[in-house]
Protein backbone atom coordinates (compact mmCIF):
# COMPACT_ATOMS: atom_id res chain seq x y z
CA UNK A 1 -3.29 19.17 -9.63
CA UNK A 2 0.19 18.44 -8.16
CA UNK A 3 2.41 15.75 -9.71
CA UNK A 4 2.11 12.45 -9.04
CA UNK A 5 3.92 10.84 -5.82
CA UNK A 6 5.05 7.67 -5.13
CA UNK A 7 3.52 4.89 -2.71
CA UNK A 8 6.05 5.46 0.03
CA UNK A 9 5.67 9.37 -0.44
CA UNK A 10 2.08 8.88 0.44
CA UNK A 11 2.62 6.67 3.29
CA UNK A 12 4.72 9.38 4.94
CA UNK A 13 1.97 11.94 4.24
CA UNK A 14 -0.90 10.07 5.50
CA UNK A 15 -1.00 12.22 8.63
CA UNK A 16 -1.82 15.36 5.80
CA UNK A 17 -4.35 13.39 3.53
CA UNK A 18 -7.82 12.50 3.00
CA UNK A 19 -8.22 9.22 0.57
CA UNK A 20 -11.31 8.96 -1.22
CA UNK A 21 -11.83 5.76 -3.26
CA UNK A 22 -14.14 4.83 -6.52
CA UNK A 23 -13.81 1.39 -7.02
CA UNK A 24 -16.63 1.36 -9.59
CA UNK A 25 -14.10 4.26 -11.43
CA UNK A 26 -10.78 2.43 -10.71
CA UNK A 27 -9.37 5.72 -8.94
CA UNK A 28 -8.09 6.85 -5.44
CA UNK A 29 -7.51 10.67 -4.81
CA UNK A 30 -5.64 11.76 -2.43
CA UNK A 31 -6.67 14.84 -0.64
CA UNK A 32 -3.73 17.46 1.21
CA UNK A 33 -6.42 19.41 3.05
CA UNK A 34 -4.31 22.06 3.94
CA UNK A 35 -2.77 22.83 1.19
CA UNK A 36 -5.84 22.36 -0.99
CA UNK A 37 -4.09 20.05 -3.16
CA UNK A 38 -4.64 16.67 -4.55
CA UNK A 39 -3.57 14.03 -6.87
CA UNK A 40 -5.34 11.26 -9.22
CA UNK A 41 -4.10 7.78 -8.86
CA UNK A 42 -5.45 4.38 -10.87
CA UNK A 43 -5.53 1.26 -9.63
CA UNK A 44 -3.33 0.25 -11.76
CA UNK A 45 -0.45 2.35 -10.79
CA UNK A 46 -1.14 1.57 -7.20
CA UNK A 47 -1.03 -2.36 -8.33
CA UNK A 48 2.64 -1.21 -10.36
CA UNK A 49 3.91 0.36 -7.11
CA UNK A 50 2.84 -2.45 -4.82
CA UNK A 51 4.72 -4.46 -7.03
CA UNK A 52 7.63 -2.75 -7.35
CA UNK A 53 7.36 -2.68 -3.29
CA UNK A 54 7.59 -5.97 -2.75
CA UNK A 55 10.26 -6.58 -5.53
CA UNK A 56 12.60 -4.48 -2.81
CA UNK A 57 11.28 -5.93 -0.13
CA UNK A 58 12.27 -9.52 -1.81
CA UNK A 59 15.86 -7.85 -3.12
CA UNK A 60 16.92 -6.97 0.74
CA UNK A 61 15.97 -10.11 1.74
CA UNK A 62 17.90 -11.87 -0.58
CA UNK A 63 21.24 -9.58 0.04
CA UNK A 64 20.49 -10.23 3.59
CA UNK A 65 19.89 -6.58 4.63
CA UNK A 66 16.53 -7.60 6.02
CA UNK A 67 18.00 -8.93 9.40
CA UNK A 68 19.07 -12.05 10.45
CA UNK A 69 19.37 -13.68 13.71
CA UNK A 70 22.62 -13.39 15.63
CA UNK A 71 22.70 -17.46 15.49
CA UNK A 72 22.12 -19.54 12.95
CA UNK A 73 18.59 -21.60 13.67
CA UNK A 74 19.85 -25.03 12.63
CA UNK A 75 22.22 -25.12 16.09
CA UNK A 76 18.97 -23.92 17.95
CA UNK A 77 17.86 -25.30 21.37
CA UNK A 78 14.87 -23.79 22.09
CA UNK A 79 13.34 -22.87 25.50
CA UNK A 80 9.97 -23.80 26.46
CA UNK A 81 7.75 -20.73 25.73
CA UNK A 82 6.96 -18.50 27.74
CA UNK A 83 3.23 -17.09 26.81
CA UNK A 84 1.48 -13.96 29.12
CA UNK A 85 -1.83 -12.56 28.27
CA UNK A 86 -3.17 -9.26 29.91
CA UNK A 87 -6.66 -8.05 29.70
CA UNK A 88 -5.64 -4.45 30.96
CA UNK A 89 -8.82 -2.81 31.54
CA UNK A 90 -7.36 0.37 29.53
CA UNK A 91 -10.20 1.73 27.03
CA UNK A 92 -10.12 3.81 24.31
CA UNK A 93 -11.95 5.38 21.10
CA UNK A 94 -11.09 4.49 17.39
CA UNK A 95 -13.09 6.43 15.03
CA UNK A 96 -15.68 7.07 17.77
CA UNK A 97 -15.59 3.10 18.58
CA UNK A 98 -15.05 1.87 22.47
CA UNK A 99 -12.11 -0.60 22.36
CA UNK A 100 -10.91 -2.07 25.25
CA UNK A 101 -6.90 -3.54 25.32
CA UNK A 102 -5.69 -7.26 25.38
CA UNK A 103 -1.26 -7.46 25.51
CA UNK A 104 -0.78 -11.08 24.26
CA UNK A 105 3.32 -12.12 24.95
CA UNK A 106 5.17 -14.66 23.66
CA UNK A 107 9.06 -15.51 24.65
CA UNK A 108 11.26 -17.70 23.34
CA UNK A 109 15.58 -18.15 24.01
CA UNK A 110 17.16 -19.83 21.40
CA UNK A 111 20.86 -21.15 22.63
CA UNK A 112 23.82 -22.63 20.78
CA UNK A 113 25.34 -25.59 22.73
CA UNK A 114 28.59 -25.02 21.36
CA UNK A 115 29.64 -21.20 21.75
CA UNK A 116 27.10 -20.18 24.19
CA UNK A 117 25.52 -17.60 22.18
CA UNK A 118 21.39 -16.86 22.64
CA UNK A 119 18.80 -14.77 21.47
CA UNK A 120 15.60 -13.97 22.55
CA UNK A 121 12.89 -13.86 20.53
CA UNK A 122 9.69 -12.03 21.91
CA UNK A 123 6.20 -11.34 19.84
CA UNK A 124 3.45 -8.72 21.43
CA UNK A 125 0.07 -8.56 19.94
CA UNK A 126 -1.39 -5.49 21.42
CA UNK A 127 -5.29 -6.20 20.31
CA UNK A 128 -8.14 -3.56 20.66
CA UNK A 129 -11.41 -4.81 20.83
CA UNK A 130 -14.49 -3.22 20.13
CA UNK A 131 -18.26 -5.05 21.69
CA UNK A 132 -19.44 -3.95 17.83
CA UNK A 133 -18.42 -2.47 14.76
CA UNK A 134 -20.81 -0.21 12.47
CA UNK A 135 -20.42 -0.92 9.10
CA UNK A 136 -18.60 -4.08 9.36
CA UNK A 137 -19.98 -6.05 6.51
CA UNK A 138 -19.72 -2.99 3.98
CA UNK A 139 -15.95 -2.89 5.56
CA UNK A 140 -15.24 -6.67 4.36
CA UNK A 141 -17.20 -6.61 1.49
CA UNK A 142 -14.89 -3.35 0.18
CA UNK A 143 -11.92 -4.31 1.63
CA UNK A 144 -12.57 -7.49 -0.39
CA UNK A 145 -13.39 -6.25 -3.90
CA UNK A 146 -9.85 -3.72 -3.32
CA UNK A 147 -7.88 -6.45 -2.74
CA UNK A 148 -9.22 -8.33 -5.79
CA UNK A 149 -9.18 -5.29 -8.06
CA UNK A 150 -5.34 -4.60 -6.85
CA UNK A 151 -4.49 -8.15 -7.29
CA UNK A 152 -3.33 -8.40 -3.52
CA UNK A 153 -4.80 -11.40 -2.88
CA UNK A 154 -1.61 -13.90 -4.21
CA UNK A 155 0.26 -10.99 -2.93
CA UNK A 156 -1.18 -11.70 0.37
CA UNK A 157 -1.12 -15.32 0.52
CA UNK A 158 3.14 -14.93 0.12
CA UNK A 159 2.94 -12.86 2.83
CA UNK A 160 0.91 -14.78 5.00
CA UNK A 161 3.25 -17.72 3.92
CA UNK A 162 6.43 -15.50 4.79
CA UNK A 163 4.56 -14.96 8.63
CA UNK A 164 3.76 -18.12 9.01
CA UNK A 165 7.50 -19.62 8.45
CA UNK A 166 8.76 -17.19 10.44
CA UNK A 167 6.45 -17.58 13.38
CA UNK A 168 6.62 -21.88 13.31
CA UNK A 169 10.24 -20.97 15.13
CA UNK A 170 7.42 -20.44 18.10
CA UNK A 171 6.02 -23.95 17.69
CA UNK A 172 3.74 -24.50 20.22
CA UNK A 173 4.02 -20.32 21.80
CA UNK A 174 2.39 -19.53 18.67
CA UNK A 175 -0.43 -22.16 18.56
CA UNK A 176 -0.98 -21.06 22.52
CA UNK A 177 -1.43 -17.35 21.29
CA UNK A 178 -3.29 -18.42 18.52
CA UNK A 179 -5.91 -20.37 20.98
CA UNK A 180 -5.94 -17.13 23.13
CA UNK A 181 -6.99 -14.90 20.37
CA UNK A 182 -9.59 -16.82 19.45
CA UNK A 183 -10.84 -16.33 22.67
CA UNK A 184 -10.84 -12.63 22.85
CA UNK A 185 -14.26 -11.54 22.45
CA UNK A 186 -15.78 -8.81 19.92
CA UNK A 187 -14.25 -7.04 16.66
CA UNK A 188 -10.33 -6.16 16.54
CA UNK A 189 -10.19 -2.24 15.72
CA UNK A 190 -6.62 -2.07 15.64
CA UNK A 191 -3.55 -4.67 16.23
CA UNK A 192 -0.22 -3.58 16.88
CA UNK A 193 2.18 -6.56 16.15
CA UNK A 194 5.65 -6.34 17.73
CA UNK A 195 9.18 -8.71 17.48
């Protein structure tokens, strides 16, 4: 057995790794095929790690080192958005699944009266859909019992609660994208998300 790595360590070695997971056990291991290596991790040090995660994540955004826009949002007059969708006809395989590509834009220029500063802020969903999924309800129903064994739900919801602040800067853009995904037919096998 090789020592223990940490979260980000196995992010950057997913490329090399096999994960197998026993939630009935509490346990992940993760596999390095080619070296014929592996290591044991609980749940509960992936729930520590998570945690310690997002306490960074948190800490740059409080110093600020998390990015900021180059003008302050109070002094703000925002353009109308600007919202494209493209069904591109490209197709490709996920896990042996057809998915065919949908490029949802959104644009928006905020300008500053005063100094004439701007930015433009611009959101792509790239969305691959798939006519069906195999599996898909022993997919939710595991992805659900992770997320409550790691705790991730509350983790989740301040997440989603972090997205959602940031995105009401595109007012009605977002609600139009929004409408449009709704729209897209069959399962999502993979979303890119872009700003």
């Amino acid at each position: 057995m090789v020592p223990q790595y940490g979260l980000m360590g196995s992010l950057m070695k997913i490329l090399d790794t096999t994960s197998i997971m026993r939630l009935d056990k509490d346990l992940i291991w993760e596999l390095r095929l080619k070296k014929q290596q592996y290591t044991e991790m609980t749940l509960e040090q992936m729930r520590a790690q998570m945690a310690q995660a997002m306490e960074q994540l948190e800490q740059m955004q409080d110093s600020g080192s998390a990015g900021e826009l180059p003008v302050s949002e109070e002094d703000c007059q925002w353009s109308d958005p600007k919202m494209e969708s493209m069904h591109t006809g490209v197709k490709k395989r996920f896990a042996n699944v057809k998915a065919k590509q949908h490029i949802i834009t959104i644009e928006e220029t905020c300008t500053v009266p005063e100094s004439g500063q701007s930015c433009v802020l611009k959101w792509t969903m790239e969305n691959w859909m798939a006519k069906r999924m195999p599996g898909d309800d022993e997919t939710i129903a595991f992805n659900k019992t992770l997320a409550e064994k790691l705790g991730t739900e509350d983790m989740l919801a301040g997440a989603q609660a972090m997205s959602q602040a940031l995105l009401s800067m595109f007012k009605s853009g977002w609600e139009k994208a929004l409408d449009e995904m709704a729209e897209l037919k069959g399962y999502p096998v993979k979303t890119v998300l872009q700003m």
